[in-house]
PDB file of N, CA and C in Angstrom:
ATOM      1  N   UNK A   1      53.026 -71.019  71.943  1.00  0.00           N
ATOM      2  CA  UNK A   1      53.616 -69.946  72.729  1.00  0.00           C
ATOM      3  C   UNK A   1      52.488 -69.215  73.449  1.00  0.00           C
ATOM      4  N   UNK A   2      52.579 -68.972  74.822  1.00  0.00           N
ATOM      5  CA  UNK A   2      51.437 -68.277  75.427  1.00  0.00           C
ATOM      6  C   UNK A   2      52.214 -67.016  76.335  1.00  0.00           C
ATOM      7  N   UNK A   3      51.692 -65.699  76.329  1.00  0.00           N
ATOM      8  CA  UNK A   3      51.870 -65.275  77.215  1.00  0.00           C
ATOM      9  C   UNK A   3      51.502 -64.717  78.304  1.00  0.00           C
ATOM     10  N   UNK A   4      51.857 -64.735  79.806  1.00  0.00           N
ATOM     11  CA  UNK A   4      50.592 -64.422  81.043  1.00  0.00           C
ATOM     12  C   UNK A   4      51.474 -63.544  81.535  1.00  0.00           C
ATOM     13  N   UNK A   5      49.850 -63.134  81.135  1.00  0.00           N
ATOM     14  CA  UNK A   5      49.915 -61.409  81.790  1.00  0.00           C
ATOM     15  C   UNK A   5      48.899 -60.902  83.067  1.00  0.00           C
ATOM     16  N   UNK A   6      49.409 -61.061  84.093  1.00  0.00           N
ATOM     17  CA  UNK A   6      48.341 -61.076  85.602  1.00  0.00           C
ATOM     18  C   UNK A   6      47.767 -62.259  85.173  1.00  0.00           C
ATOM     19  N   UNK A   7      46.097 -62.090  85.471  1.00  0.00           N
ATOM     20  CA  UNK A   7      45.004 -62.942  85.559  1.00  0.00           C
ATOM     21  C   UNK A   7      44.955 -63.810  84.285  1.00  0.00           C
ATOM     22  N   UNK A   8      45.463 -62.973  82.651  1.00  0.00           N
ATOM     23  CA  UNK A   8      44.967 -63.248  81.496  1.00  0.00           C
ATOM     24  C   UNK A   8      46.337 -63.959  80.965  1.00  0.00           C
ATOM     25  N   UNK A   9      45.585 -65.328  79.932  1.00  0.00           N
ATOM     26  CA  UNK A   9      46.737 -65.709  79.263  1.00  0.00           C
ATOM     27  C   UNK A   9      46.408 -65.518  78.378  1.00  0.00           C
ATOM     28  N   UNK A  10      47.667 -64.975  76.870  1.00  0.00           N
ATOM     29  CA  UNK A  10      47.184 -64.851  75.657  1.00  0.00           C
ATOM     30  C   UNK A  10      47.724 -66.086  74.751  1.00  0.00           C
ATOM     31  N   UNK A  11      47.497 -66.521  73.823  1.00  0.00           N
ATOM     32  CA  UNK A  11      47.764 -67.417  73.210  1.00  0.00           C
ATOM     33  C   UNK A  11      48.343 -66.911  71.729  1.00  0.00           C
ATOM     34  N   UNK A  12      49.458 -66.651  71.269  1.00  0.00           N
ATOM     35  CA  UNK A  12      49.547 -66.226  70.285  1.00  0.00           C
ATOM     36  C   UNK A  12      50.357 -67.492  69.187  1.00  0.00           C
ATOM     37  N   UNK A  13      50.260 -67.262  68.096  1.00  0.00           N
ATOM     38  CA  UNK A  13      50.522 -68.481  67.127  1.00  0.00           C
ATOM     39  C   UNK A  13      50.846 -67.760  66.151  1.00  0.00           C
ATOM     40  N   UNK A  14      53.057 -68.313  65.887  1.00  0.00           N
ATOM     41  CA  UNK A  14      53.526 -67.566  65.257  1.00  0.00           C
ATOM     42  C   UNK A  14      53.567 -68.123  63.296  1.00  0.00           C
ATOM     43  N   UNK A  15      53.026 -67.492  62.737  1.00  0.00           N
ATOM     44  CA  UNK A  15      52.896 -68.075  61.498  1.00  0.00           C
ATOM     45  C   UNK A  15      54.692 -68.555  60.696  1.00  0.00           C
ATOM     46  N   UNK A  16      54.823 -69.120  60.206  1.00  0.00           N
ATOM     47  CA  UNK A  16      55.907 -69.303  59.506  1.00  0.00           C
ATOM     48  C   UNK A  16      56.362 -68.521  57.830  1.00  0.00           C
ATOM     49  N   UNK A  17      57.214 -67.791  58.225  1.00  0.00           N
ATOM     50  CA  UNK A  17      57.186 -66.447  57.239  1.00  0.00           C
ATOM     51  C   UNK A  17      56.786 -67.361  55.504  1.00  0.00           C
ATOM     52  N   UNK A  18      56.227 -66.627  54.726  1.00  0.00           N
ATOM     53  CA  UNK A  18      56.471 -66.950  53.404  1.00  0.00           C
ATOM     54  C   UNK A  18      54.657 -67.737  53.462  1.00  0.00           C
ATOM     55  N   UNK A  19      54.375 -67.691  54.278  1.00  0.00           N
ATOM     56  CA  UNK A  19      52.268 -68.433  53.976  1.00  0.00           C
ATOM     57  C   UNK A  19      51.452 -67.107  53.692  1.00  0.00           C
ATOM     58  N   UNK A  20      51.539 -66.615  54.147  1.00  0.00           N
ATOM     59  CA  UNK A  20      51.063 -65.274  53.993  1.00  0.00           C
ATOM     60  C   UNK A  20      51.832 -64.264  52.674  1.00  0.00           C
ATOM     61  N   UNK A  21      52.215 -64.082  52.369  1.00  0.00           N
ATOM     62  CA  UNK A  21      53.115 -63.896  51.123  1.00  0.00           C
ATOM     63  C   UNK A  21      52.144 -64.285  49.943  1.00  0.00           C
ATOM     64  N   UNK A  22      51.847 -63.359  48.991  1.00  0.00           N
ATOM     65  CA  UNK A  22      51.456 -63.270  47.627  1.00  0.00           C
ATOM     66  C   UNK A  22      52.105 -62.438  46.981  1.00  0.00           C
ATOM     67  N   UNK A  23      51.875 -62.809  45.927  1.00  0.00           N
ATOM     68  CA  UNK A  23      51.972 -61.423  45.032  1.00  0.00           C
ATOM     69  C   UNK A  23      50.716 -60.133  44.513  1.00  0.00           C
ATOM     70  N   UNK A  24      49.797 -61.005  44.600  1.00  0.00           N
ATOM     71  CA  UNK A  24      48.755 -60.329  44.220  1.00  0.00           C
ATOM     72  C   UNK A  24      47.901 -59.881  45.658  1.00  0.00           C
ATOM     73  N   UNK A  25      47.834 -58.816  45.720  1.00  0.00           N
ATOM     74  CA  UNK A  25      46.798 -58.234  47.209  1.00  0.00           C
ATOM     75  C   UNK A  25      45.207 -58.657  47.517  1.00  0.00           C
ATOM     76  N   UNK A  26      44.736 -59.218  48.144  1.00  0.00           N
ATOM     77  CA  UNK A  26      43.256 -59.511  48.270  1.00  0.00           C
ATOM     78  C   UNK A  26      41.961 -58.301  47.661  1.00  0.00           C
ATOM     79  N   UNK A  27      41.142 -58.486  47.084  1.00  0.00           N
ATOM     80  CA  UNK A  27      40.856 -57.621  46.552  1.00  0.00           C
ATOM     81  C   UNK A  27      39.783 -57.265  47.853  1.00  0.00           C
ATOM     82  N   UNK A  28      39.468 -55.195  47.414  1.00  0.00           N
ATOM     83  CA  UNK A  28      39.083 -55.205  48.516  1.00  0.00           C
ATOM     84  C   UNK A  28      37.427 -55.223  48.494  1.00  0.00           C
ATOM     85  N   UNK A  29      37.263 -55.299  49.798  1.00  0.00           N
ATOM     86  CA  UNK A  29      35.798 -55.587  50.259  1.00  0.00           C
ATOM     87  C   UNK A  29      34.662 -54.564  49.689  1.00  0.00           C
ATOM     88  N   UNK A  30      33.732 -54.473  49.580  1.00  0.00           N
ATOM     89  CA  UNK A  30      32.762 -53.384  49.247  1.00  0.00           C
ATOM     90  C   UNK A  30      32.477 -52.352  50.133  1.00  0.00           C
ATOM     91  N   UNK A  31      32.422 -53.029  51.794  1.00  0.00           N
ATOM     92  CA  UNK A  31      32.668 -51.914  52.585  1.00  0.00           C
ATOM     93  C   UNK A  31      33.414 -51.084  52.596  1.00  0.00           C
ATOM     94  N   UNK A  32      35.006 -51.210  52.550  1.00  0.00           N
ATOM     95  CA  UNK A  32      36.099 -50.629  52.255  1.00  0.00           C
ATOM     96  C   UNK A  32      36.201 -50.004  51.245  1.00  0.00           C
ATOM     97  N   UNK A  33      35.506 -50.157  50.484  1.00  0.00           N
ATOM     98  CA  UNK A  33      35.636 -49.751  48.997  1.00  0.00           C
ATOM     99  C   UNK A  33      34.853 -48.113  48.837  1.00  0.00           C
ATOM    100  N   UNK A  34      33.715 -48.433  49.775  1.00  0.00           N
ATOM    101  CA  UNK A  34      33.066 -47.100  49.430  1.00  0.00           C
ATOM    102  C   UNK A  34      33.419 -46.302  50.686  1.00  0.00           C
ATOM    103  N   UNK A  35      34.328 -46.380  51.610  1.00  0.00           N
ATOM    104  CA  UNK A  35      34.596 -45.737  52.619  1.00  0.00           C
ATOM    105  C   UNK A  35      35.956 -45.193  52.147  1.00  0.00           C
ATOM    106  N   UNK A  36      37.056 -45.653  51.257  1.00  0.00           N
ATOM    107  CA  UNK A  36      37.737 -45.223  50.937  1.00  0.00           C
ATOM    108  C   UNK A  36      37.577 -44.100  49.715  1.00  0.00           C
ATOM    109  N   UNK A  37      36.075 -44.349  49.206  1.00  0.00           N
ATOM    110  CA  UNK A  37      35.986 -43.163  47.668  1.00  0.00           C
ATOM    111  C   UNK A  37      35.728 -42.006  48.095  1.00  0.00           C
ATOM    112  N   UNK A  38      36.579 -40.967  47.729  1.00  0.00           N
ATOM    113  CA  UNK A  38      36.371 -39.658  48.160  1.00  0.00           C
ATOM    114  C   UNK A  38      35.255 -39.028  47.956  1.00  0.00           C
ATOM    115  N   UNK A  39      34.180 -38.571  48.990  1.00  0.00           N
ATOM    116  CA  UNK A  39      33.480 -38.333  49.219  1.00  0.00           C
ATOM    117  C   UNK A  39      32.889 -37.009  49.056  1.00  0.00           C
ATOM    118  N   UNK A  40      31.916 -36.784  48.270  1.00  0.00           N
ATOM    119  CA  UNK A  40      31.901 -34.982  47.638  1.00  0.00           C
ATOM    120  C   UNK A  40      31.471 -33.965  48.447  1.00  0.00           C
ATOM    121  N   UNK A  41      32.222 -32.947  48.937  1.00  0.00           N
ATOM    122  CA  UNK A  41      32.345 -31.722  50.065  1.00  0.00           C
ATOM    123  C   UNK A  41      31.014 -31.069  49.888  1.00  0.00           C
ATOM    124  N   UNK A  42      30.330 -30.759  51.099  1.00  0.00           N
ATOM    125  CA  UNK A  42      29.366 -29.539  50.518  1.00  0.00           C
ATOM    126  C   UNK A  42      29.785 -28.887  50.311  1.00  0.00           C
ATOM    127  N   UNK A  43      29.456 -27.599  49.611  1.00  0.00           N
ATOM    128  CA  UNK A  43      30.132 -26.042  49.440  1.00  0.00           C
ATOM    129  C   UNK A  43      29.738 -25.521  50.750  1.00  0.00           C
ATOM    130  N   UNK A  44      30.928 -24.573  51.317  1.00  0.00           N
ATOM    131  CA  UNK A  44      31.176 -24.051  52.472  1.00  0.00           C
ATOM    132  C   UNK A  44      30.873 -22.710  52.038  1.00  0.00           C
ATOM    133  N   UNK A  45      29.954 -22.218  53.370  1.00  0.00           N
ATOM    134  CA  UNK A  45      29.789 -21.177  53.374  1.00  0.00           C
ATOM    135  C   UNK A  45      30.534 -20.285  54.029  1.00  0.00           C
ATOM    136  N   UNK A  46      30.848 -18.662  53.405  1.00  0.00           N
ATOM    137  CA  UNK A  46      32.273 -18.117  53.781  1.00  0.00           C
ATOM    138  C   UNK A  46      31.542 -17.499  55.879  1.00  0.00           C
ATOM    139  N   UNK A  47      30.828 -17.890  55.575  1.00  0.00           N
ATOM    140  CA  UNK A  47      30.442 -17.802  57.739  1.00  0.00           C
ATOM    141  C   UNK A  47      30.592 -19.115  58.015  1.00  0.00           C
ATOM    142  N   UNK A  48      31.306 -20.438  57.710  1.00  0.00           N
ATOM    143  CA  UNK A  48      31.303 -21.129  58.266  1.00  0.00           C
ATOM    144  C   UNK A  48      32.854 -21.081  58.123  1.00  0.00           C
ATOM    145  N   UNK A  49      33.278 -20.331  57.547  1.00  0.00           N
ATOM    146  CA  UNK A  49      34.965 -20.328  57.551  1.00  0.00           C
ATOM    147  C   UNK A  49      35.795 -20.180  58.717  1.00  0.00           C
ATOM    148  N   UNK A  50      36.803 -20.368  59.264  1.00  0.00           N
ATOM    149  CA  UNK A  50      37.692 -19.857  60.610  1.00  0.00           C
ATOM    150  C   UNK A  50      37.498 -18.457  59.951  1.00  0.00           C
ATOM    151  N   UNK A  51      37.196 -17.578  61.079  1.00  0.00           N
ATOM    152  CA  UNK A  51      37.816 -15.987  61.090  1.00  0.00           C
ATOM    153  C   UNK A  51      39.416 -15.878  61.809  1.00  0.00           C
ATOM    154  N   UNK A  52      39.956 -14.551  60.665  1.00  0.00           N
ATOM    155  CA  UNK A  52      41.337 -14.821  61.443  1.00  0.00           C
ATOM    156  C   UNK A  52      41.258 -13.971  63.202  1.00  0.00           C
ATOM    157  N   UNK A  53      42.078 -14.000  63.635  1.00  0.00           N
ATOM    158  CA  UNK A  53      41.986 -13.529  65.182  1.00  0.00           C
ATOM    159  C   UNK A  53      42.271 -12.016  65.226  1.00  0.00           C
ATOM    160  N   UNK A  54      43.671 -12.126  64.339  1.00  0.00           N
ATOM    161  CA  UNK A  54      43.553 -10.226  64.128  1.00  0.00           C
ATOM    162  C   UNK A  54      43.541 -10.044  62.854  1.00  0.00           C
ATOM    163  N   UNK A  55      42.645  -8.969  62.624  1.00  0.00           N
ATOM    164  CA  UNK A  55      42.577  -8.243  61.473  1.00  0.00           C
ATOM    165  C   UNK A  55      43.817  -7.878  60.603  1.00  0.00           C
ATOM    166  N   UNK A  56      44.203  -8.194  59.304  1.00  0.00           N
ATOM    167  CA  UNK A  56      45.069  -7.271  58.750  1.00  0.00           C
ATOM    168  C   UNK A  56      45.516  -6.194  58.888  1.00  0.00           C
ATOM    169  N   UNK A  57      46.805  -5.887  58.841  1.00  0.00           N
ATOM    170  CA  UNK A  57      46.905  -4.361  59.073  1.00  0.00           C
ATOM    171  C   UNK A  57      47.838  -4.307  60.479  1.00  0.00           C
ATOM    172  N   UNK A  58      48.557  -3.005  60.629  1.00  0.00           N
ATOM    173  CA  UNK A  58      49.309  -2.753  61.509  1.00  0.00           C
ATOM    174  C   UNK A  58      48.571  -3.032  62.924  1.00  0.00           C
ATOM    175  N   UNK A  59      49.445  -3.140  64.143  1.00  0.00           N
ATOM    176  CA  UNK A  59      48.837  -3.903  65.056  1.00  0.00           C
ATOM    177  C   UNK A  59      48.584  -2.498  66.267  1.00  0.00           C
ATOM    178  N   UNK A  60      47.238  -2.151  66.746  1.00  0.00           N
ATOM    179  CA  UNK A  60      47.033  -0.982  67.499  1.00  0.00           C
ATOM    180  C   UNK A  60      46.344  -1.721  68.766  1.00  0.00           C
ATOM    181  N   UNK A  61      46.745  -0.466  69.563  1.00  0.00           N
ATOM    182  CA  UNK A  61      46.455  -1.148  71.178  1.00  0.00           C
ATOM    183  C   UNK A  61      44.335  -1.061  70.838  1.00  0.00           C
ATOM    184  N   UNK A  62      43.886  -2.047  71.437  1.00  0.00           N
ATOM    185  CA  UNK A  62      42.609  -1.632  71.564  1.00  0.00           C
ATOM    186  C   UNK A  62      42.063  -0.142  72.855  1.00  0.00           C
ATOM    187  N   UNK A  63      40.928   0.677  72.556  1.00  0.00           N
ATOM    188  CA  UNK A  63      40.962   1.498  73.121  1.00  0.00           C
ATOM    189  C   UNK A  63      40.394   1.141  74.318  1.00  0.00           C
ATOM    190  N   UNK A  64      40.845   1.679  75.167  1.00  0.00           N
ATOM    191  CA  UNK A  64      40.037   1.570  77.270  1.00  0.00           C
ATOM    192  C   UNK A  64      38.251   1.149  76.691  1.00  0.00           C
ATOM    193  N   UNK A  65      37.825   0.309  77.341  1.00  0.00           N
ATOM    194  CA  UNK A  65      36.321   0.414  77.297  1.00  0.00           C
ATOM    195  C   UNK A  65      35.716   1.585  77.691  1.00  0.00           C
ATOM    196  N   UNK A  66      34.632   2.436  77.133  1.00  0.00           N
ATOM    197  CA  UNK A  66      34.118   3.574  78.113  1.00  0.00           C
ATOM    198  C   UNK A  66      33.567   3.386  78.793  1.00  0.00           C
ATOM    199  N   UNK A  67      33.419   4.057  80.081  1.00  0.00           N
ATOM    200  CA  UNK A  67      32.449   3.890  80.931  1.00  0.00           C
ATOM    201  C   UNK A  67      30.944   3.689  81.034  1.00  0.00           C
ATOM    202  N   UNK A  68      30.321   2.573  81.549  1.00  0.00           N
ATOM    203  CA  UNK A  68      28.890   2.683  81.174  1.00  0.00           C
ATOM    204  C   UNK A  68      28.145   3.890  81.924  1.00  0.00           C
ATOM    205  N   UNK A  69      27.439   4.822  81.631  1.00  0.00           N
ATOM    206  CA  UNK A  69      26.567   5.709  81.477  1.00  0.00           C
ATOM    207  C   UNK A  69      26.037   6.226  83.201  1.00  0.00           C
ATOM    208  N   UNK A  70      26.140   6.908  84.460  1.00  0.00           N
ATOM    209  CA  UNK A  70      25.900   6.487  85.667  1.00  0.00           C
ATOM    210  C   UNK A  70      24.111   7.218  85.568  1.00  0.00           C
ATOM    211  N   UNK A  71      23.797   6.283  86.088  1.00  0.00           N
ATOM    212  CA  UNK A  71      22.522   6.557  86.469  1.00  0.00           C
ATOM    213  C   UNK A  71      22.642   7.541  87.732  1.00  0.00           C
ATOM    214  N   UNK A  72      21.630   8.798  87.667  1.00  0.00           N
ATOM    215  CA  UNK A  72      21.431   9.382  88.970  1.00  0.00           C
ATOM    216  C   UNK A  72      20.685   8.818  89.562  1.00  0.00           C
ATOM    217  N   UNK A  73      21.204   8.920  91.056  1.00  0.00           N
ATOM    218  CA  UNK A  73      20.892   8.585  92.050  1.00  0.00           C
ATOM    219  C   UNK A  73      19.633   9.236  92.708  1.00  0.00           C
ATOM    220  N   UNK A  74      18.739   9.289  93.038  1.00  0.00           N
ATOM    221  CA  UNK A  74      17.805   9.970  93.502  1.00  0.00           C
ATOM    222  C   UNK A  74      18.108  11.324  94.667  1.00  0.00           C
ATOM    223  N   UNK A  75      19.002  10.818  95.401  1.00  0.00           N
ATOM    224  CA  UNK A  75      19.109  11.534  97.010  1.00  0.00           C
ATOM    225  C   UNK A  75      20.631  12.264  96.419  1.00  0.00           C
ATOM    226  N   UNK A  76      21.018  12.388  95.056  1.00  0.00           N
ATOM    227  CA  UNK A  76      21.418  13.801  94.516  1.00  0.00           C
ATOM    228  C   UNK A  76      21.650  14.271  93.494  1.00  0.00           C
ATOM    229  N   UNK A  77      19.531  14.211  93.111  1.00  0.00           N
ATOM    230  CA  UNK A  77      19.303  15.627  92.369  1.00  0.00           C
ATOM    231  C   UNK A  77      19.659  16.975  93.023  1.00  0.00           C
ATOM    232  N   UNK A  78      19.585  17.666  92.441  1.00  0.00           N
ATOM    233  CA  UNK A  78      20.086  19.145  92.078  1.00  0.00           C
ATOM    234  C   UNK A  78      18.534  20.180  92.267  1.00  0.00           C
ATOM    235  N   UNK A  79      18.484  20.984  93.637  1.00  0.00           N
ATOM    236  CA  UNK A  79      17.399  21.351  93.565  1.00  0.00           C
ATOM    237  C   UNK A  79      16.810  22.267  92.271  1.00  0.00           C
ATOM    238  N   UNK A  80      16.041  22.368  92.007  1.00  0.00           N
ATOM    239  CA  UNK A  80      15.714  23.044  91.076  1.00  0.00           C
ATOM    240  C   UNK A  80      16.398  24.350  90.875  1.00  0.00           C
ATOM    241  N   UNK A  81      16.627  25.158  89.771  1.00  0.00           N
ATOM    242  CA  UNK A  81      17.317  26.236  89.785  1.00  0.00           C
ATOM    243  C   UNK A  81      16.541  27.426  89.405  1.00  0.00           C
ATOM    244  N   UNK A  82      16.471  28.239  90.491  1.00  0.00           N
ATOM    245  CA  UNK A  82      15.954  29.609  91.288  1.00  0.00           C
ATOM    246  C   UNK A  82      15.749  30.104  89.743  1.00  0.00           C
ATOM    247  N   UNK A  83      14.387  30.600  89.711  1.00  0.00           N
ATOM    248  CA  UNK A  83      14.130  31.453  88.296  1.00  0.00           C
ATOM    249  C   UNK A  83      13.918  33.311  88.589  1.00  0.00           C
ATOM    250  N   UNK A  84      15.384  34.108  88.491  1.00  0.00           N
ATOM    251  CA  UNK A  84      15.140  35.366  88.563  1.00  0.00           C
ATOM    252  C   UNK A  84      13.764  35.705  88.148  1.00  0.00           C
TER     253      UNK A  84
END
């Protein structure tokens, strides 16, 4: 049985049910073997934890940012003030 697909033909070969069939499972490989053994966690440090997004606690509007600080301008200082 082949099937063409555009440019490519595939060749597939259908087994006849019951060859493949055991009872007993292949045992597994050594690669597999140590990729499947659960693997021991470092201990996590509580700063490497997710932080939650909001804080506990009733939910309050955040306050306006304040304004940053205005620098005076040179061309208006305040002439000096007259000493009776």
């Amino acid at each position: 049985m082949s099937l063409h697909i555009g440019p490519l033909t595939y060749f597939v070969k259908i087994d006849p049910p019951g060859e493949f069939e055991s009872s007993t499972p292949p045992p597994p490989t050594p690669a597999i073997a140590e990729a499947e053994a659960p693997q021991p966690s470092p201990p996590v440090s509580p700063s490497a934890l997710p932080r939650p997004v909001n804080p506990p606690g009733p939910l309050t509007p955040a306050p306006p940012p304040s304004p940053p600080p205005l620098a005076e301008a040179p061309h208006r200082k305040l002439p000096p003030a007259a000493t009776p």
